[in-house]
Protein backbone atom coordinates (compact mmCIF):
# COMPACT_ATOMS: atom_id res chain seq x y z
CA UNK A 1 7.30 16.26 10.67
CA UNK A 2 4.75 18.34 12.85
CA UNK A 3 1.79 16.07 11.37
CA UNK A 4 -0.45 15.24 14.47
CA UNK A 5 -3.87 12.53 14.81
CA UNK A 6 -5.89 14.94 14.02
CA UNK A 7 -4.64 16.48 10.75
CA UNK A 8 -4.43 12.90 9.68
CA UNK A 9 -7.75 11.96 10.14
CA UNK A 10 -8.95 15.57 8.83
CA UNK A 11 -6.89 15.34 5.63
CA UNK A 12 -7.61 11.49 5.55
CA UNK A 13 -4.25 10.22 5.32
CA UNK A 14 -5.84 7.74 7.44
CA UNK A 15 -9.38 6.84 8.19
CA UNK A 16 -11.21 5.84 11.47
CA UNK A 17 -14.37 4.37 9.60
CA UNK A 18 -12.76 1.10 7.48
CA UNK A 19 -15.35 1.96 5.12
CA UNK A 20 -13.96 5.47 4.46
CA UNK A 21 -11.28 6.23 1.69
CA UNK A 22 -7.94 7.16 2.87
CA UNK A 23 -4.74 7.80 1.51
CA UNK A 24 -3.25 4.92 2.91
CA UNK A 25 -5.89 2.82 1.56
CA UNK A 26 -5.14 4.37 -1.94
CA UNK A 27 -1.48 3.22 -1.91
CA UNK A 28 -1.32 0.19 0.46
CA UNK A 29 -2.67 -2.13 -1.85
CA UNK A 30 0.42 -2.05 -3.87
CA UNK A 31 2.57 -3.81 -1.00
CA UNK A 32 3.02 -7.19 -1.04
CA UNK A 33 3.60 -8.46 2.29
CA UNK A 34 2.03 -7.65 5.86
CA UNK A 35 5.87 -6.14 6.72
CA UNK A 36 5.37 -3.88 3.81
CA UNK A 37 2.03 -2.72 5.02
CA UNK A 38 4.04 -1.44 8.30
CA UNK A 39 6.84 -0.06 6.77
CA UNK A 40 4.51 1.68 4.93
CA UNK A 41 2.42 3.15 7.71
CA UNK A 42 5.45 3.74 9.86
CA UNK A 43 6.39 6.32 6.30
CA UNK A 44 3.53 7.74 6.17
CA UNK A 45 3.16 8.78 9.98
CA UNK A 46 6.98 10.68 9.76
CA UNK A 47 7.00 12.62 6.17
CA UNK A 48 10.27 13.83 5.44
CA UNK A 49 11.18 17.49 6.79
CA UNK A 50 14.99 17.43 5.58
CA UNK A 51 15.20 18.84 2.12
CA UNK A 52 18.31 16.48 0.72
CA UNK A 53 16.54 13.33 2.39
CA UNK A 54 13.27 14.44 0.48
CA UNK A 55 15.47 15.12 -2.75
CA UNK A 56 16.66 11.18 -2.28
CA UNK A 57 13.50 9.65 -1.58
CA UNK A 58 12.00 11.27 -4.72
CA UNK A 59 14.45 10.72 -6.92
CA UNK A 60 14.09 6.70 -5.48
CA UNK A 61 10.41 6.70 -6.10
CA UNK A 62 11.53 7.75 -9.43
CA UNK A 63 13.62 5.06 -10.32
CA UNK A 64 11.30 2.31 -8.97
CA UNK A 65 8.69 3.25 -10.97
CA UNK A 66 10.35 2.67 -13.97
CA UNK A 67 11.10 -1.46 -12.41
CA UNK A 68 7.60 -1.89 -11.23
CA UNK A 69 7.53 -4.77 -13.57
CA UNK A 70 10.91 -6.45 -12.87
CA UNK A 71 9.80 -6.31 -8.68
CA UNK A 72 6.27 -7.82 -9.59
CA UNK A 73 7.25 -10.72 -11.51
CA UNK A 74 10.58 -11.22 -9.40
CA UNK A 75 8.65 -11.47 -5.88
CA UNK A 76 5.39 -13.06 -4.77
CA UNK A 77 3.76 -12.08 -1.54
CA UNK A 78 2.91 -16.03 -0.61
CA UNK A 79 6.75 -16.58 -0.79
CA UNK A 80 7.12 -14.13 1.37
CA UNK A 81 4.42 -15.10 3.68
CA UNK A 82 6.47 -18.49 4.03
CA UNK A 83 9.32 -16.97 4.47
CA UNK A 84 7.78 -15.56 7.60
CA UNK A 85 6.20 -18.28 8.98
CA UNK A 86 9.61 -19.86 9.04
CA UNK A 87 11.25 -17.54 10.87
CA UNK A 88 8.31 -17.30 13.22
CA UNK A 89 8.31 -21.16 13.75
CA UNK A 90 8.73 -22.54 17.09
CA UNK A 91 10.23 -25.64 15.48
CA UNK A 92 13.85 -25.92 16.98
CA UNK A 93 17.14 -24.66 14.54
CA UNK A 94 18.07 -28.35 12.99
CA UNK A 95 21.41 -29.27 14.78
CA UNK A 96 24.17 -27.58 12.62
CA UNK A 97 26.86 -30.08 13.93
CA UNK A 98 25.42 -33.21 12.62
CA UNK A 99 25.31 -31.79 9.37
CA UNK A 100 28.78 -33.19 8.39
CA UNK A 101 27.78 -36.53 7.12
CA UNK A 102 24.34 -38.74 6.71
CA UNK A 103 23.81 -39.93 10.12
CA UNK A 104 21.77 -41.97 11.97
CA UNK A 105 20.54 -39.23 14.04
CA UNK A 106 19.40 -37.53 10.62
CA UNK A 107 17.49 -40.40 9.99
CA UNK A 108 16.09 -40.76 13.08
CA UNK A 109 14.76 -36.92 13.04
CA UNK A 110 13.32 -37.22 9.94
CA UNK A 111 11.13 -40.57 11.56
CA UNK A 112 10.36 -38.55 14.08
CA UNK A 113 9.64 -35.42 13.06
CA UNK A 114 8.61 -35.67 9.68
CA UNK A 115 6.00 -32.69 8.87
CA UNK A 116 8.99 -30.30 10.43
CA UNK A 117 11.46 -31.53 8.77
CA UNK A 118 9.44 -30.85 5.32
CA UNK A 119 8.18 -27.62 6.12
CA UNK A 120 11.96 -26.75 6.83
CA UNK A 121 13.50 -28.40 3.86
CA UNK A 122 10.86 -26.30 1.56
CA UNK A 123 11.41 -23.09 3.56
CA UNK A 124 14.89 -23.27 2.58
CA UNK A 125 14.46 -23.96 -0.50
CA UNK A 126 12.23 -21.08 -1.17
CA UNK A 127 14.52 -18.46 1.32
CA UNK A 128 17.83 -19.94 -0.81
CA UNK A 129 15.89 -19.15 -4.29
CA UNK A 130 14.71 -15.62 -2.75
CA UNK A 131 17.83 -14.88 -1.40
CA UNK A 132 19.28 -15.43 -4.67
CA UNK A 133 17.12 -13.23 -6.69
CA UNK A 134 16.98 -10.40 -4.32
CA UNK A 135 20.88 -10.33 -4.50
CA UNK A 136 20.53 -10.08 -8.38
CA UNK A 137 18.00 -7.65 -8.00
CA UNK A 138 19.80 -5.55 -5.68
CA UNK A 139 23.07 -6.06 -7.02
CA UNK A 140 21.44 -4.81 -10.73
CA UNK A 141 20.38 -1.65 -9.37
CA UNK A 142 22.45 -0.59 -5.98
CA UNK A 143 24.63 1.07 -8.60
CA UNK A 144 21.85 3.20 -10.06
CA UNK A 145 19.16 3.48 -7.20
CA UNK A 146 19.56 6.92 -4.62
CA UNK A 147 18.09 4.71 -2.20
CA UNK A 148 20.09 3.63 1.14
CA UNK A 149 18.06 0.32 1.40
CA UNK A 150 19.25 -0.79 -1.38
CA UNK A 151 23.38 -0.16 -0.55
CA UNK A 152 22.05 -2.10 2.81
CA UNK A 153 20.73 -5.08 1.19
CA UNK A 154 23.73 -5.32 -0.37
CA UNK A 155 26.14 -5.00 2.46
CA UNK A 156 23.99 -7.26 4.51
CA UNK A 157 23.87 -9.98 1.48
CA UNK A 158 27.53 -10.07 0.85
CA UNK A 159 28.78 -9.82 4.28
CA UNK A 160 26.92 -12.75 6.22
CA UNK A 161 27.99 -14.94 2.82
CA UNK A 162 31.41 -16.27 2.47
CA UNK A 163 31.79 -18.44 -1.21
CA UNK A 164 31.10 -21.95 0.43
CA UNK A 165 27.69 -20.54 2.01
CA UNK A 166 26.66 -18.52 -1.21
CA UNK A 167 27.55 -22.05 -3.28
CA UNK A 168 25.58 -24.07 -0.63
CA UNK A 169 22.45 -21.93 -1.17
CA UNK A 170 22.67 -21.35 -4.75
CA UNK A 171 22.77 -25.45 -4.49
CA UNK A 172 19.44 -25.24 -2.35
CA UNK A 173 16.99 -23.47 -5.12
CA UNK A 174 17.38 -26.78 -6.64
CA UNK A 175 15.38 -28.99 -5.11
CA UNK A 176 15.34 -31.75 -3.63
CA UNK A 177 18.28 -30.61 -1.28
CA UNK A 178 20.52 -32.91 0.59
CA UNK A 179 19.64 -34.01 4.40
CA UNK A 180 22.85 -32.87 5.23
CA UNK A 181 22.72 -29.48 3.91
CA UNK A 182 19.54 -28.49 5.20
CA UNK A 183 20.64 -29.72 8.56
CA UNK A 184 23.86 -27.02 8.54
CA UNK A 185 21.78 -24.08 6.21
CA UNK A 186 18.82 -24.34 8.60
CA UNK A 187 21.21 -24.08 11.57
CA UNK A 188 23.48 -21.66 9.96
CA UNK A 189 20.17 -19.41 9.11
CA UNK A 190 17.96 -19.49 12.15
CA UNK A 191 20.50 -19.73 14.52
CA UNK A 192 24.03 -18.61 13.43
CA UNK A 193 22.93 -15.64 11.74
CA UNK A 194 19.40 -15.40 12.08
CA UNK A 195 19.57 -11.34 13.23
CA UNK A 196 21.20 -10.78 9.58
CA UNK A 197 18.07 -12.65 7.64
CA UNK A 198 15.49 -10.86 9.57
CA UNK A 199 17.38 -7.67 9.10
CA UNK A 200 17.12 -8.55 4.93
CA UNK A 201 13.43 -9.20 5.70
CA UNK A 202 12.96 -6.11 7.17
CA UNK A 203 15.15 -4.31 4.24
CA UNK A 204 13.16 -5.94 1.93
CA UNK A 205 9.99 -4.78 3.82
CA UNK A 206 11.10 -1.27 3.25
CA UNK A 207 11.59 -1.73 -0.55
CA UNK A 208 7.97 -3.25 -0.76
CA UNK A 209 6.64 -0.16 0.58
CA UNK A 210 8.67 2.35 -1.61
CA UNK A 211 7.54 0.51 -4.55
CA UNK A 212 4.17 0.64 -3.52
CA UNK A 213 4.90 4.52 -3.87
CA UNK A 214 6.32 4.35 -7.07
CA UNK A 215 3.19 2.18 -8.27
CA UNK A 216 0.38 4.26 -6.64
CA UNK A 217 2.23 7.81 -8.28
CA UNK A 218 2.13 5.61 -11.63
CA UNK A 219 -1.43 4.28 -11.66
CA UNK A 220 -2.99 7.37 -10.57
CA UNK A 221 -1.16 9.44 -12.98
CA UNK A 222 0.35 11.29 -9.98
CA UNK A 223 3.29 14.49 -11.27
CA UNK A 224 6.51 14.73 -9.65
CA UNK A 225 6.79 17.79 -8.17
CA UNK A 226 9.82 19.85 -7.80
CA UNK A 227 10.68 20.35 -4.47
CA UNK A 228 11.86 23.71 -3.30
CA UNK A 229 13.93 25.07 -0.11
CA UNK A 230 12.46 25.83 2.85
CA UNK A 231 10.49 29.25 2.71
CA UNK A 232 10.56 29.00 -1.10
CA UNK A 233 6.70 29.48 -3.38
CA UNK A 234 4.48 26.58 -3.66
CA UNK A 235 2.98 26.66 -7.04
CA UNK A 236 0.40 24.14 -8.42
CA UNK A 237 -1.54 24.12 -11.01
CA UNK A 238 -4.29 22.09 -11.83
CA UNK A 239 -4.88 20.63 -8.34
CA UNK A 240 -7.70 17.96 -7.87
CA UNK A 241 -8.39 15.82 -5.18
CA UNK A 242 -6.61 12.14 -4.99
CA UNK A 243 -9.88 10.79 -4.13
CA UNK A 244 -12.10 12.71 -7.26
CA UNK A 245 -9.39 12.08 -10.28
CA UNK A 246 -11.84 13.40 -13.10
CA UNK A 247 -12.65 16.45 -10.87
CA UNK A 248 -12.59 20.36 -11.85
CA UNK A 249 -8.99 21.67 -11.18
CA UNK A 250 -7.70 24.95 -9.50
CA UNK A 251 -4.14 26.17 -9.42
CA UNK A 252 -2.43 27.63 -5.85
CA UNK A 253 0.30 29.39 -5.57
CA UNK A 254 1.93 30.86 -1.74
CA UNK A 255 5.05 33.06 -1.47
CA UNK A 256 6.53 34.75 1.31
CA UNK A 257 4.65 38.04 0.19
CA UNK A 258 1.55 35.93 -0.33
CA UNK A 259 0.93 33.52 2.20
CA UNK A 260 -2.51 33.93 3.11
CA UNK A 261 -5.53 33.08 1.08
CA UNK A 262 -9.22 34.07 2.53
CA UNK A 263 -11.84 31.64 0.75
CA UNK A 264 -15.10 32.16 0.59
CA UNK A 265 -18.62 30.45 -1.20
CA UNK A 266 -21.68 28.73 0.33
CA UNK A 267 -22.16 24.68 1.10
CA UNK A 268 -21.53 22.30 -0.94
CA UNK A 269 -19.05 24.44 -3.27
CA UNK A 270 -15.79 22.71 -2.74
CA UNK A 271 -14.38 25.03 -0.33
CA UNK A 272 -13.70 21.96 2.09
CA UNK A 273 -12.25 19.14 -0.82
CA UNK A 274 -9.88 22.57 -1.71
CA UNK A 275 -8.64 22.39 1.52
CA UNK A 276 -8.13 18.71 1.89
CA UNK A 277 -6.42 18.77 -1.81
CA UNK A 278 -3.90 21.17 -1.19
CA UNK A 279 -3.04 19.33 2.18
CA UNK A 280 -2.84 15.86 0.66
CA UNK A 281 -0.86 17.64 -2.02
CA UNK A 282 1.74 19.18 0.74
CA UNK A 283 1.82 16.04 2.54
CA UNK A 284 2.24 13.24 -0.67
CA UNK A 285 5.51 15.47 -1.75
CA UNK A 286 6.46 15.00 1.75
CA UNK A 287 6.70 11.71 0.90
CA UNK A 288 8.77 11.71 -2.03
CA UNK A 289 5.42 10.31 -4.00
CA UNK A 290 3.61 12.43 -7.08
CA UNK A 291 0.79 14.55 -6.65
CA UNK A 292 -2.45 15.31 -7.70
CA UNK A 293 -2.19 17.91 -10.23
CA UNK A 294 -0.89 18.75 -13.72
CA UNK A 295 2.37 20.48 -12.61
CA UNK A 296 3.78 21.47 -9.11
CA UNK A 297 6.69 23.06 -7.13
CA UNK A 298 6.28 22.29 -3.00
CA UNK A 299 8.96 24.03 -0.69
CA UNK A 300 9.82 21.73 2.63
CA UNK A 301 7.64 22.64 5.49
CA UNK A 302 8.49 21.79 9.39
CA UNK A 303 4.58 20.29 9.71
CA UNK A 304 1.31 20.33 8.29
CA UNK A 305 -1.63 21.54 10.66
CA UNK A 306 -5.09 21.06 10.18
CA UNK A 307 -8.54 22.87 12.30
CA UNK A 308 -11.11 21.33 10.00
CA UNK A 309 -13.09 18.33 11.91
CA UNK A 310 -13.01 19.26 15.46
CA UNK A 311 -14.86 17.83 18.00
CA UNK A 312 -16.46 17.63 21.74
CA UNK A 313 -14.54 16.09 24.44
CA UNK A 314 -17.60 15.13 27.04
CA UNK A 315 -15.43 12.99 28.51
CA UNK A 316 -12.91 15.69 29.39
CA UNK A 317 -15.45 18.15 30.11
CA UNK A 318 -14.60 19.85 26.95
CA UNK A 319 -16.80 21.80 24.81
CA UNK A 320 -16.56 21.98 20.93
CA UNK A 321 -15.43 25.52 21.30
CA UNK A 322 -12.78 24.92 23.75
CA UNK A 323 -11.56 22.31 21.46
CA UNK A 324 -11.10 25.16 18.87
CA UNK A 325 -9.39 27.64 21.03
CA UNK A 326 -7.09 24.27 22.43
CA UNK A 327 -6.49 23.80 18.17
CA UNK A 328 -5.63 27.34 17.52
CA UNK A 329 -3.30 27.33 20.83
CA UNK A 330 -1.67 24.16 19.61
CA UNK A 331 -0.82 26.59 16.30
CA UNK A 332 0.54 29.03 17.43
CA UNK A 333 2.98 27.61 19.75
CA UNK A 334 4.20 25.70 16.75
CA UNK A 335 4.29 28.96 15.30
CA UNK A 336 6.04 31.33 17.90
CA UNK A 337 8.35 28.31 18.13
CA UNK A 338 9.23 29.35 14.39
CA UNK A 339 8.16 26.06 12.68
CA UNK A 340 7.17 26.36 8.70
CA UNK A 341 3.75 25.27 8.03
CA UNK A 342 1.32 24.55 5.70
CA UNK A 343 -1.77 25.33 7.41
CA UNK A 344 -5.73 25.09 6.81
CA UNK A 345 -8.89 25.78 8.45
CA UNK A 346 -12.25 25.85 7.73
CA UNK A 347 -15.16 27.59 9.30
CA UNK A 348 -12.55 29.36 12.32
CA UNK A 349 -14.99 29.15 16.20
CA UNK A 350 -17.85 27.74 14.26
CA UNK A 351 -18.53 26.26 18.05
CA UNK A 352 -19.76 29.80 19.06
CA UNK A 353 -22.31 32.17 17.82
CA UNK A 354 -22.05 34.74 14.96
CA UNK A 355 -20.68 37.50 16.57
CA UNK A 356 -18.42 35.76 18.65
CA UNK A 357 -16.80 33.47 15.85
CA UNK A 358 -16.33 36.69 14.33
CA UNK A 359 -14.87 38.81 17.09
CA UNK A 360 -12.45 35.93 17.62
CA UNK A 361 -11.60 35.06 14.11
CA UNK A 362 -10.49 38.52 13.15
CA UNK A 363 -8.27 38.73 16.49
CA UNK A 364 -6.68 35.20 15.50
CA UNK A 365 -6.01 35.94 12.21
CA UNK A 366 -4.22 39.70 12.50
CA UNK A 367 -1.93 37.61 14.77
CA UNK A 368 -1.21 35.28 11.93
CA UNK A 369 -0.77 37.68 9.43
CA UNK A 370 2.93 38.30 10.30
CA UNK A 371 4.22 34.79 10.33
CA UNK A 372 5.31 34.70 6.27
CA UNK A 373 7.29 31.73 7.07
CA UNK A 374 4.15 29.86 6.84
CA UNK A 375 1.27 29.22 4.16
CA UNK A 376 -1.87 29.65 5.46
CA UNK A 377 -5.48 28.66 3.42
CA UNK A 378 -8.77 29.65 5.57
CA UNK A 379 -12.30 29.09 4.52
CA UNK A 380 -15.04 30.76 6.14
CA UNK A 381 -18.58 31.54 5.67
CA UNK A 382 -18.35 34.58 7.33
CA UNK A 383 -18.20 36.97 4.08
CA UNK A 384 -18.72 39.83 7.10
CA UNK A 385 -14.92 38.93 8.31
CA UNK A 386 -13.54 38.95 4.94
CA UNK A 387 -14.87 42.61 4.28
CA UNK A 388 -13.47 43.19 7.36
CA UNK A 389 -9.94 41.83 6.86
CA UNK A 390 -10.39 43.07 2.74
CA UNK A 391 -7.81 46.71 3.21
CA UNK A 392 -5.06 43.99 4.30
CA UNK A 393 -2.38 43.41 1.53
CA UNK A 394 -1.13 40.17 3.26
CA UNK A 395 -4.47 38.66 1.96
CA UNK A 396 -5.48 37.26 -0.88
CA UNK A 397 -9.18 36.34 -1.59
CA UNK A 398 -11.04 33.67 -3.42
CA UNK A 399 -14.32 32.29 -3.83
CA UNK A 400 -15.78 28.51 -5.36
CA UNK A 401 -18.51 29.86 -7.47
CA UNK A 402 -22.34 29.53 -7.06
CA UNK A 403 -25.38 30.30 -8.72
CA UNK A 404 -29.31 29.44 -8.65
CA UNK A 405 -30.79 28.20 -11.73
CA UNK A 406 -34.53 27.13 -11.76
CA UNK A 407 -34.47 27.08 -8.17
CA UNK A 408 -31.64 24.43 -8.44
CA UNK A 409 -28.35 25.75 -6.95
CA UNK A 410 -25.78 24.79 -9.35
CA UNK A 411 -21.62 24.88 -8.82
CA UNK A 412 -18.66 25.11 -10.95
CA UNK A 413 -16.43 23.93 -8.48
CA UNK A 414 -13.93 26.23 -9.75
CA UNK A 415 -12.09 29.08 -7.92
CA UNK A 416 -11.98 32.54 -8.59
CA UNK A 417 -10.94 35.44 -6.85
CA UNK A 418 -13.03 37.88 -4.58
CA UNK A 419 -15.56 36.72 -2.04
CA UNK A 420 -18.97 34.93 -2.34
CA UNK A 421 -22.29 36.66 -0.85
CA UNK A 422 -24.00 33.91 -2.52
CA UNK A 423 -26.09 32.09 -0.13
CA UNK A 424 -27.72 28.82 -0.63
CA UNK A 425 -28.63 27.48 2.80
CA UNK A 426 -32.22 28.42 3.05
CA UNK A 427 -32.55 27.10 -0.74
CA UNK A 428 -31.01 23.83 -0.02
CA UNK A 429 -33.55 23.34 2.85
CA UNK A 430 -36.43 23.88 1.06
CA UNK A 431 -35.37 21.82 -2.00
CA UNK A 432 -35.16 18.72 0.50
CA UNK A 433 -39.07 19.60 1.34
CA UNK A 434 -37.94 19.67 5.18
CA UNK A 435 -39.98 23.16 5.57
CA UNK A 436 -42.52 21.32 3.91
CA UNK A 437 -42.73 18.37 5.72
CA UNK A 438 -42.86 19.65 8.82
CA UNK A 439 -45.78 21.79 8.28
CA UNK A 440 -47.85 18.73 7.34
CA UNK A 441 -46.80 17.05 10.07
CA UNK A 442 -48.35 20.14 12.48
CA UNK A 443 -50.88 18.82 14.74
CA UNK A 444 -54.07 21.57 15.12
CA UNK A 445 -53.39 22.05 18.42
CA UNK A 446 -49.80 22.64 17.26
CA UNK A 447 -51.18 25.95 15.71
């Protein structure tokens, strides 16, 4: 998917201050190992473009979060952890060919190396009694489950296992285990077949992350959305932000004959947390996860693009407002390319003055009127430009509503359409005193 750095830091899929919430952050708590954590991150940097792959990997969140319980009480994260540190030791594989019979030289290893030979001996024990379950598990629901990883598991399970191996490790979950045997399992494991255990690891990692989908769309209440063709509406209604759960909800809705909305309304409105909730929206179906809202249908897009939190490059010799024009060329090569986007921006060249952001907004956006193919949502507080861009039929306009009691601007965070003259900025700075308090702190000869 066309999903660069900076969309995913603007729509905060991920954060660059640890303190910051992120999307991520929201849903990676529900792994339960470090390799789920990556497998996790590596699906959230590539959401799905294809619409049958997305159609499978929603219809497997689906199904895992209805055996969120079963995986929980089935599989602990400090087995796992163990698990790893055994295949990360540097302790030698245990010679498989003296394995045949209680030797001397078994004895004389476990004299010798007695702490190794323990932590091996219980790392089998726990790998043979994880092994085990994860085959049941697997084998339960491979039948049932749309997802590939599990078929793999599967495969992988059954095909490194003969009947004397799977005997000799169902023997090992009970424990103590025989010298012998952990002699020939450790050898057969780490060194025989030790690609096709890591490889079950690494399956396993996968599953840890999909069900930390499934249980993040479950404890946030999260709605399955339908997911459309390519170039079909996107309809939502009652859209909030993942972050603000018990927040005021607006529906969207973008066709082919309506794929631009204008928005206007001053600071602090909710013009920006729209923007970022529709995005997260796009981008969580993208995963095959539920979104925030009470009901939605998402087409597949090519990429998601983002021109919300730009900034300076000094050390490139870039100014904020080349940055913006370098944003808005980055567009519409994706564009002219013929890519389907979802697309937002807020405040369009708010790195030049008035008149220019102006000029320069109205010239960008008649060039991005024609491209239907994409959806398009564009904030501005230049209610000018909208006026200007109002006799268009391609776009649609809405504002976040604003009003002044008592001298106290007050918002309803809730969209409507038209466009906002309501302006709150000088209001806002004299309600923080800063007018005030910089006249008192006038000097006379300051006068």
């Amino acid at each position: 998917m066309i999903m660069d750095m900076q969309t995913l830091y603007d729509l905060d899929i991920f954060s660059r201050d640890p303190d910051h919430h992120s999307v991520y952050g929201f849903v990676q708590d529900f792994t339960l190992t470090t390799g789920g954590k990556e497998a996790l991150q590596r699906r959230m940097l590539h959401p799905i473009t294809e619409y049958t792959q997305l159609v499978e990997a929603q219809q497997t969140v689906k199904f895992l979060k209805d055996h969120i319980d079963l995986w929980r009480n089935t599989f602990h994260a400090q087995e796992i952890k163990y698990l790893e540190e055994y295949f990360h030791s540097n302790i030698m594989p245990l010679d498989g060919d003296i394995a045949s019979s209680f030797s001397l030289r078994i004895w004389l290893y476990r004299l010798r190396y007695g702490p190794d030979y323990d932590f091996i001996s219980n790392s089998i024990y726990r790998l043979a009694r994880f092994i085990q379950q994860l085959y049941e598990f697997v084998h339960l629901y491979a039948r049932e489950s749309p997802a590939a990883v599990f078929t793999e598991l599967k495969r992988v399970i059954e095909a490194i296992f003969a009947e004397d191996t799977r005997r000799r490790l169902h023997a090992a979950t009970s424990f103590p285990i025989k010298p012998h045997e952990i002699f020939y399992l450790d050898h057969f494991i780490r060194a025989d077949h030790r690609s096709a255990f890591e490889s079950i690891l690494n399956a396993f990692y996968e599953l840890d992350a999909l069900f930390a989908f499934a249980q993040a769309t479950a404890t946030y209440h999260l709605v399955m959305p339908e997911i459309n063709q390519p170039g079909g509406p996107l309809d939502i209604k009652g859209l909030y932000h993942l972050f603000l759960p018990h927040a005021v909800r607006n529906d969207v809705y973008f066709d082919a004959t309506k794929a631009f909305i204008f928005l206007t309304g001053p600071n602090m409105a909710g013009k920006s947390t729209f923007l970022k909730a529709c995005g997260i929206a796009v981008y969580l179906a993208h995963l095959g996860m539920g979104v925030p809202a009470s009901s939605a249908t998402i087409p597949v897009f090519d990429g998601i693009f983002t021109d919300i939190y730009i900034t300076d490059q000094v050390e490139k010799g870039y100014s904020y407002f080349f940055n913006e024009v370098r944003r808005i060329q980055e567009l519409a090569s994706h564009l002219q390319a013929g890519k389907r986007l979802f697309i937002m921006i807020d405040e369009m060249f708010r790195g030049t003055n008035v008149q220019d952001a102006y000029d320069c907004s109205l010239a960008v956006i008649e060039k991005l009127l024609p491209y239907r193919n994409s959806y398009i949502v564009l904030a501005s507080h230049l209610t000018e430009l909208a006026h200007a861009l109002q006799p268009s039929t391609a776009i649609r306009f809405y504002y976040f509503e604003a009003a002044v009691q008592d001298q106290q601007p007050v918002f309803s965070y809730q969209m409507k359409p038209g466009i906002s003259e309501v302006r709150l900025g000088r209001l806002i700075l004299q309600r923080q005193g800063i007018l005030e308090l910089l006249e008192k702190g006038r000097t006379p000869q300051d006068s």
